[in-house]
Every structure is written in structure tokens, then in C-alpha cells.
C-alpha atoms as a PDB file:
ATOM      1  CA  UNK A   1      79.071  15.003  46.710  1.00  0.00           C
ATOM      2  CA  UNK A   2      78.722  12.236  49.463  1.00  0.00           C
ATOM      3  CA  UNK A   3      78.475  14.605  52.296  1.00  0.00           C
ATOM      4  CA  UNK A   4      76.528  18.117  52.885  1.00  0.00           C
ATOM      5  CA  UNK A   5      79.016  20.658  54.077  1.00  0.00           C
ATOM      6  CA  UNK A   6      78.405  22.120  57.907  1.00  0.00           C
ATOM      7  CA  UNK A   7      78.885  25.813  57.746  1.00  0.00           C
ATOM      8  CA  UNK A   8      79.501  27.671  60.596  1.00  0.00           C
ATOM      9  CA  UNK A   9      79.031  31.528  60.719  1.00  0.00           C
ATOM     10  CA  UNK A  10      78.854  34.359  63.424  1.00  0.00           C
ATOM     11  CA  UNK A  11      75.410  33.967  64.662  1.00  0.00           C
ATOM     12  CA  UNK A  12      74.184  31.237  63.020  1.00  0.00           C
ATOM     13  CA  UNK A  13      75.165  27.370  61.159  1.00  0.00           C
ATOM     14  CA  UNK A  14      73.805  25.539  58.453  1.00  0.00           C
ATOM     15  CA  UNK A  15      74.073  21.844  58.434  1.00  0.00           C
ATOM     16  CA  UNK A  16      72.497  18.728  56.852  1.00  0.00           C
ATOM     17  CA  UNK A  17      69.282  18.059  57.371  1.00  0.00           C
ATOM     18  CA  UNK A  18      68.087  15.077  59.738  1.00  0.00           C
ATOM     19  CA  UNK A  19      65.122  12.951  59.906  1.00  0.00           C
ATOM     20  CA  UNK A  20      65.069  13.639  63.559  1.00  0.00           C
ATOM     21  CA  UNK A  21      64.474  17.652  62.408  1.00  0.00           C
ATOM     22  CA  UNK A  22      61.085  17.128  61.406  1.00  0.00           C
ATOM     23  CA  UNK A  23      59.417  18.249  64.515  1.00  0.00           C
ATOM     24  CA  UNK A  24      61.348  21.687  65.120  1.00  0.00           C
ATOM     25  CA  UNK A  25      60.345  22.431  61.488  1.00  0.00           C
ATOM     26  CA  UNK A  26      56.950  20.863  61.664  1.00  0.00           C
ATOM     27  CA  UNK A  27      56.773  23.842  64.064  1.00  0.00           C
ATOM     28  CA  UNK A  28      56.717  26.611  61.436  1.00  0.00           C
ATOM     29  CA  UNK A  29      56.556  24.984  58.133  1.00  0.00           C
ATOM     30  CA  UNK A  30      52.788  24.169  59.429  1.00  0.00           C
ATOM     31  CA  UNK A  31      52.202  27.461  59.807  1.00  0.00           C
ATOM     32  CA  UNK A  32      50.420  29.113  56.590  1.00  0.00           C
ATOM     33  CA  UNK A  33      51.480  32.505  57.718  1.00  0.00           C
ATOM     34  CA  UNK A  34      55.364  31.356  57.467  1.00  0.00           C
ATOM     35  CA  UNK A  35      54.214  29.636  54.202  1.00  0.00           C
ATOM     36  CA  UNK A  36      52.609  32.293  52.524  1.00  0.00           C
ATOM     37  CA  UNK A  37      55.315  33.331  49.941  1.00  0.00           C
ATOM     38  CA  UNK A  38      56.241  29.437  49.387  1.00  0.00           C
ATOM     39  CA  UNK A  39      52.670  27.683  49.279  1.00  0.00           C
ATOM     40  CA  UNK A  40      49.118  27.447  50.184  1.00  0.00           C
ATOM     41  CA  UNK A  41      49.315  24.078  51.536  1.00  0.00           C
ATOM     42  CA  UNK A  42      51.331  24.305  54.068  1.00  0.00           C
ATOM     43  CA  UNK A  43      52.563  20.335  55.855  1.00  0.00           C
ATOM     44  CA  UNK A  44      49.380  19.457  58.213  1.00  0.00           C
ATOM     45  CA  UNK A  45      51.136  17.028  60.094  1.00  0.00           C
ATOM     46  CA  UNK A  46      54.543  15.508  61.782  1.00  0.00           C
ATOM     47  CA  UNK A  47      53.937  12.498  59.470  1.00  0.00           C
ATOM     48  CA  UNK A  48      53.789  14.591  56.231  1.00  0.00           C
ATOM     49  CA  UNK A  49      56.876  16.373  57.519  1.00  0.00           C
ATOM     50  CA  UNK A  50      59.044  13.562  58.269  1.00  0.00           C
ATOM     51  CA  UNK A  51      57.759  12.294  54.269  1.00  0.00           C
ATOM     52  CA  UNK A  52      59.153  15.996  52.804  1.00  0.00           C
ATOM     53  CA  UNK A  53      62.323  15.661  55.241  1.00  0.00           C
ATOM     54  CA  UNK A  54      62.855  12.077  53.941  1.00  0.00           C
ATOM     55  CA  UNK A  55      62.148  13.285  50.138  1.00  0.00           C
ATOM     56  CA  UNK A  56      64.418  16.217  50.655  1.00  0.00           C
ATOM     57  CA  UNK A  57      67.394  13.051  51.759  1.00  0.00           C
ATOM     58  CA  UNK A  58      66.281  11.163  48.837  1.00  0.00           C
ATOM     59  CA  UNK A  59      66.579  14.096  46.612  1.00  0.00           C
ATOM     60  CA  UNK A  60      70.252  14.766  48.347  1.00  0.00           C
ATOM     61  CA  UNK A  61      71.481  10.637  47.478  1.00  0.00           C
ATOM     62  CA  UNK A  62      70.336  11.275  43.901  1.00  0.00           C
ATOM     63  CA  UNK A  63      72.494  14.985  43.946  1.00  0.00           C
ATOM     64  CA  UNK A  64      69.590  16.584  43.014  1.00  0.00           C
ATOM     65  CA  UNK A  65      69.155  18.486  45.989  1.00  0.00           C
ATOM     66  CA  UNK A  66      71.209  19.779  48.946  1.00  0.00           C
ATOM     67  CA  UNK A  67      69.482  20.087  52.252  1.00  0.00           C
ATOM     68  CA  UNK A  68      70.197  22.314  55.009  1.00  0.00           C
ATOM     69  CA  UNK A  69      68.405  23.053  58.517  1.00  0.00           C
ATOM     70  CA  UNK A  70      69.967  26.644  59.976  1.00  0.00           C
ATOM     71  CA  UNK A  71      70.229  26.641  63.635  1.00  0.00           C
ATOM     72  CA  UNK A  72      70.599  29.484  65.774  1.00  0.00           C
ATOM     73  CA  UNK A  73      73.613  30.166  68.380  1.00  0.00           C
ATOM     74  CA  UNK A  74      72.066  27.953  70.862  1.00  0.00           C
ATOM     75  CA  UNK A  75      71.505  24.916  68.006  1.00  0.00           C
ATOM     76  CA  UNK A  76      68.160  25.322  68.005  1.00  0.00           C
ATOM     77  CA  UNK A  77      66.135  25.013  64.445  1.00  0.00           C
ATOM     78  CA  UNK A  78      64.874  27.984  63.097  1.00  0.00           C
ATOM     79  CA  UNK A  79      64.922  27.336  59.428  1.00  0.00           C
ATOM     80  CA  UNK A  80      65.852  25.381  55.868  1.00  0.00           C
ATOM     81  CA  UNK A  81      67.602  25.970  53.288  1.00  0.00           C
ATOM     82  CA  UNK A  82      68.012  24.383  50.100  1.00  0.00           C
ATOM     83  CA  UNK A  83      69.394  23.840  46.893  1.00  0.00           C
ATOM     84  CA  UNK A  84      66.876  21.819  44.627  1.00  0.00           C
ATOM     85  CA  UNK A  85      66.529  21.131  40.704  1.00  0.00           C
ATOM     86  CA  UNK A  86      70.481  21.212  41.278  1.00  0.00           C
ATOM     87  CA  UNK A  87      71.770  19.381  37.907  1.00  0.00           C
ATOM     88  CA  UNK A  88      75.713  18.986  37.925  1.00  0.00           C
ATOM     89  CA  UNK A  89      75.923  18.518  34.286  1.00  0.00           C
ATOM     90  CA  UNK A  90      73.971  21.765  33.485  1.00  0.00           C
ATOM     91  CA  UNK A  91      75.804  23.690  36.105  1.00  0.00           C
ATOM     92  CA  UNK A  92      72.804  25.344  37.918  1.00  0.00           C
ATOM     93  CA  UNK A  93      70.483  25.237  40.956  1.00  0.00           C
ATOM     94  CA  UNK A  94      67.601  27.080  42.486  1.00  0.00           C
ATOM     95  CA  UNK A  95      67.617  28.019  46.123  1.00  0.00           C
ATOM     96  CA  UNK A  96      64.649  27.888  48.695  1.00  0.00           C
ATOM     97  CA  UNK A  97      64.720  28.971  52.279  1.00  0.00           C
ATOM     98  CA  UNK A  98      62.243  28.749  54.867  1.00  0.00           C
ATOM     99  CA  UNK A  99      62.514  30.857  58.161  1.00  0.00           C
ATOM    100  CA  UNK A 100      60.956  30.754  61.581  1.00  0.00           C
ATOM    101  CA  UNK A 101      59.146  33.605  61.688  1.00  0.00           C
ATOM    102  CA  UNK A 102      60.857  35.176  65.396  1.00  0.00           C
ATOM    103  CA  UNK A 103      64.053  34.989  63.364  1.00  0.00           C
ATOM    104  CA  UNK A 104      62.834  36.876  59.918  1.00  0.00           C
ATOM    105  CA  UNK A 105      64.285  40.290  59.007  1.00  0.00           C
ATOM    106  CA  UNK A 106      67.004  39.840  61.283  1.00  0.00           C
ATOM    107  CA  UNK A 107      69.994  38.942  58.830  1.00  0.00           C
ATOM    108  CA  UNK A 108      69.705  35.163  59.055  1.00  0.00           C
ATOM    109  CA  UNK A 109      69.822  34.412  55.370  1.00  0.00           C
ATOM    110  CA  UNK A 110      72.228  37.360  54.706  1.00  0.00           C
ATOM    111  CA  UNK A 111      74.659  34.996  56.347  1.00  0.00           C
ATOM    112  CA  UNK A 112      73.224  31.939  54.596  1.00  0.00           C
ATOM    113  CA  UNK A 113      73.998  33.897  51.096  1.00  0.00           C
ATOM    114  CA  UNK A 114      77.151  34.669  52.363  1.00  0.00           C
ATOM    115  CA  UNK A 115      78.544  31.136  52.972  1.00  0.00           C
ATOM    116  CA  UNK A 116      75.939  29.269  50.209  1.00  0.00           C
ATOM    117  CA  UNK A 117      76.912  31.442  47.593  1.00  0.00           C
ATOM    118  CA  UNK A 118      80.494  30.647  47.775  1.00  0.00           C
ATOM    119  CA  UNK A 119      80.320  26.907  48.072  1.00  0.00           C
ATOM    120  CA  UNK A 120      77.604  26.960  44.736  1.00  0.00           C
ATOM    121  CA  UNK A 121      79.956  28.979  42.708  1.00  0.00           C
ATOM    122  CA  UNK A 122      83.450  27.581  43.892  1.00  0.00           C
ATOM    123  CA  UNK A 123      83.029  23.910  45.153  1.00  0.00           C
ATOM    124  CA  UNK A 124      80.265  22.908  43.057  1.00  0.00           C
ATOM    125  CA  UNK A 125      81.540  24.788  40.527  1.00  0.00           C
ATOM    126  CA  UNK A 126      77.954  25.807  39.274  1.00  0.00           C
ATOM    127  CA  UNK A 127      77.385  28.358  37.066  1.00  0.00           C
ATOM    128  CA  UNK A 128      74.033  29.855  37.466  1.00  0.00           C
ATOM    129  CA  UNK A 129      71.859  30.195  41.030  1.00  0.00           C
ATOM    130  CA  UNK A 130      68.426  30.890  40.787  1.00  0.00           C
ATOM    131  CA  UNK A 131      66.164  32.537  43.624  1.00  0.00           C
ATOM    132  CA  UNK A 132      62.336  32.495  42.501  1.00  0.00           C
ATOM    133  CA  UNK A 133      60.448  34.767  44.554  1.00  0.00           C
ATOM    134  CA  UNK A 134      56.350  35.442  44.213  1.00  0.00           C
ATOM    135  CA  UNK A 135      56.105  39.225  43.300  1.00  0.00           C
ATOM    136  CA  UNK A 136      55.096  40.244  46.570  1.00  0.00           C
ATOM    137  CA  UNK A 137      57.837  38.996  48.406  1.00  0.00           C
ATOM    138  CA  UNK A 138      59.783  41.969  49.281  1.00  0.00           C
ATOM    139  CA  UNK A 139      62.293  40.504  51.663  1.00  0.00           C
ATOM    140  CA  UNK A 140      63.298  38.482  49.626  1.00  0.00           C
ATOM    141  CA  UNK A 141      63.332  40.734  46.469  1.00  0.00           C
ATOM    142  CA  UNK A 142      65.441  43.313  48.621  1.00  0.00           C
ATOM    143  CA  UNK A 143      67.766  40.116  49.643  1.00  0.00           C
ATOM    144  CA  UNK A 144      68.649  38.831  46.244  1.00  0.00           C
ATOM    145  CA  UNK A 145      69.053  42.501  45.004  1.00  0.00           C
ATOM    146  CA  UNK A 146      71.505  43.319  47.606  1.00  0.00           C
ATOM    147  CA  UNK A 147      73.724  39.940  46.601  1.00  0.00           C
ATOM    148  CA  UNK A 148      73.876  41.274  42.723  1.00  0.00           C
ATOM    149  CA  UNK A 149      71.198  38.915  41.637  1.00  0.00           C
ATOM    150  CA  UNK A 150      70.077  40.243  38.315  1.00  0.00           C
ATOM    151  CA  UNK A 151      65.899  40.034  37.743  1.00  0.00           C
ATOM    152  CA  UNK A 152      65.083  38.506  34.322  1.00  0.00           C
ATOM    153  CA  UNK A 153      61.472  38.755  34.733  1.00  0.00           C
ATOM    154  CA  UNK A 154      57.941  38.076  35.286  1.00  0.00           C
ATOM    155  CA  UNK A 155      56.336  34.647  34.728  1.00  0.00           C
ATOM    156  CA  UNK A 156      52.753  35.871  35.416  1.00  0.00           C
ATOM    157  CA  UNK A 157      49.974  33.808  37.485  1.00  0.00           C
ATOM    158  CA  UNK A 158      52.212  30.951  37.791  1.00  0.00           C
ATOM    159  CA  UNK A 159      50.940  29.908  41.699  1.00  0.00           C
ATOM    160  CA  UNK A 160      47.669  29.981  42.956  1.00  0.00           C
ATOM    161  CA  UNK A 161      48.069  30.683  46.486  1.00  0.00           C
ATOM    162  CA  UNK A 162      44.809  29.472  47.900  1.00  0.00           C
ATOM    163  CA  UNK A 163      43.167  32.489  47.030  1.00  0.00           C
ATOM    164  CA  UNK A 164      44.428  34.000  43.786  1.00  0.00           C
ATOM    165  CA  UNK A 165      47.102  34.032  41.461  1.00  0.00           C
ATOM    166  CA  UNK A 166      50.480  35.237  42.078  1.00  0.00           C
ATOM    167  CA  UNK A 167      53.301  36.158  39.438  1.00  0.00           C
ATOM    168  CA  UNK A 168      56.915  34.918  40.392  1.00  0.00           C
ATOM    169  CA  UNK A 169      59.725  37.147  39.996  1.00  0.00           C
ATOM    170  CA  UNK A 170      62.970  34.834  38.655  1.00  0.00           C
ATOM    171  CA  UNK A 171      66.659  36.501  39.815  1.00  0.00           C
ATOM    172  CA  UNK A 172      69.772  35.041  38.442  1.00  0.00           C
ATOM    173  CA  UNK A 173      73.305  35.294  39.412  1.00  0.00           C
ATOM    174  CA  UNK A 174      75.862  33.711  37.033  1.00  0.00           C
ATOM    175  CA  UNK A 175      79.680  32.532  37.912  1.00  0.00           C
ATOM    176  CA  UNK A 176      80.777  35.575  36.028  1.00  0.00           C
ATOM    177  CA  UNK A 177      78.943  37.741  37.830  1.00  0.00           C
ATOM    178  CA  UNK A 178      79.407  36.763  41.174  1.00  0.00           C
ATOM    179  CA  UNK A 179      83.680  36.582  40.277  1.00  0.00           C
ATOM    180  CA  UNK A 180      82.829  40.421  39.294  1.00  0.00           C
ATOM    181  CA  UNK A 181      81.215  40.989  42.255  1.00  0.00           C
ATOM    182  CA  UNK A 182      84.195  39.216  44.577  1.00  0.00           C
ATOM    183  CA  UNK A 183      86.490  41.238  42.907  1.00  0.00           C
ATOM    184  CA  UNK A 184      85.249  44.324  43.828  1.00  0.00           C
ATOM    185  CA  UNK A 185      85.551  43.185  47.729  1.00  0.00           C
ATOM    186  CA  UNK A 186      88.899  41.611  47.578  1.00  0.00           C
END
């Protein structure tokens, strides 16, 4: 894995992330509204951004993580998505997406699923994607259900989101499943 993989779909593509995105997603990823579902501390400035952009690369050379900014029609940035904790040997990853919040609700990671999901199952070769979600998240709750994800449960008051405690809802989706799932389209 030397390289991250440019994707291009109908309205939108997904390729590596750059130190030179840091301001378009300084933009929202400051924002605590955008942030909410993710963390209470949202990045306060461009410096801290370009750090988490930089750690995200880092992460990338050490194939622990896979980076991704999504850019709209017009290749302007209007979110991240990512693969971390990916471990090769183990076979798994978790995913994490942030979107720009004019672009939310409108299918955006539908397509990112689409061509992620595909690529983490069949290139990689993994065999388990995880999508952790805080409870309240319905988006993305209705999102990973609509994929096939399976929920395996509660882990209760794991984040404290500035305010209170929020559970986190862990979805699976395992090779076999998604094959199973495939099938059924083909």
C-alpha cells in the first residue's frame, strides 16, 4: 500500500489527502456544530489542522490509516474520510467521515460506501469494517443500516461530549457478509 487509491464517482471523488487541504477542512472541522457526533473539541486553528492532516499522512506511511478528502463536482473540499486503526495482519479497520455541513443528507457518503466498501473488502482484502457511531447519530445509524452493517451493541458513556456522556453504537460488516450482500445484486 504505497499509494491511496483516487476514486471517482457520479457526483463526487475521493482522493488522498494533502497537506495543502488543511484550510478547506479547517473550514468545517472547526466548526463544533459539524463536530458534534465526532468530538467536543473541535481543531481551533489552521496550525492544529495542518498537525491532524500531517498525523493522518504519518498514520498512512505506517499503513495504519488511509486518508481521504471527498471533493465535490467542481473539486472543491467538502469532506474526509478515513480508514484508521486499519491493521493488515488482523484484517480489519474502522471508518470515520467528516462532512461539510451544505453537503450532509444529500447522498455524499452513500457514494463513499459504495466505492470504500469494495476496495476494504476486495483490494485490501480485510475482513471486518467497523463504523462507530454515538447513539444519537441517526444519519449515520440509518447509513450503515442501509449498507447491511449488522449492530453488535452498546458501549455505554464511552465519550463525554463537552456536556454529558454519550453511548456509542458499534456496526460491523464482515467479508462474508458483504459477498452475501453482492450476491444478491449481481
Amino acid at each position: 500500500m504505497n499509494h491511496i487509491p483516487v476514486f471517482i464517482m457520479e457526483e463526487i471523488k475521493l482522493r488522498g489527502l494533502k497537506i495543502s487541504d488543511a484550510p478547506s477542512l479547517f473550514q468545517f472541522m472547526s466548526q463544533p456544530d459539524t463536530m458534534k457526533y465526532i468530538t467536543p473539541h473541535p481543531v481551533l486553528s489552521l496550525e492544529e489542522m495542518e498537525a491532524y492532516v500531517e498525523e493522518s499522512l504519518d498514520g498512512f506511511r505506517k499503513q495504519k490509516e488511509i486518508p481521504w478528502v471527498i471533493e465535490d463536482g467542481r473539486g472543491k473540499c467538502i469532506g474526509m474520510f478515513r480508514f484508521h486503526k486499519l491493521n493488515l495482519w488482523h484484517r480489519k479497520t474502522e471508518m470515520g467521515a467528516v462532512i461539510h455541513p451544505d453537503y450532509q443528507k444529500k447522498g455524499v457518503m452513500t457514494q463513499v460506501l459504495q466505492s470504500v466498501l469494495p476496495y476494504g473488502f476486495d483490494s485490501l482484502e480485510l475482513n471486518r469494517i467497523v463504523g462507530d457511531i454515538f447513539a444519537e447519530n441517526e444519519g449515520s445509524r440509518r447509513l450503515l443500516n442501509k449498507f447491511g452493517f449488522r449492530e453488535e451493541g452498546v458501549l455505554r458513556e464511552t465519550d463525554f461530549d463537552g456536556e454529558r456522556f454519550q453511548d456509542t453504537v458499534v456496526f460491523s460488516m464482515l467479508k462474508r457478509e458483504y459477498e452475501k450482500i453482492n450476491q444478491t445484486f449481481d
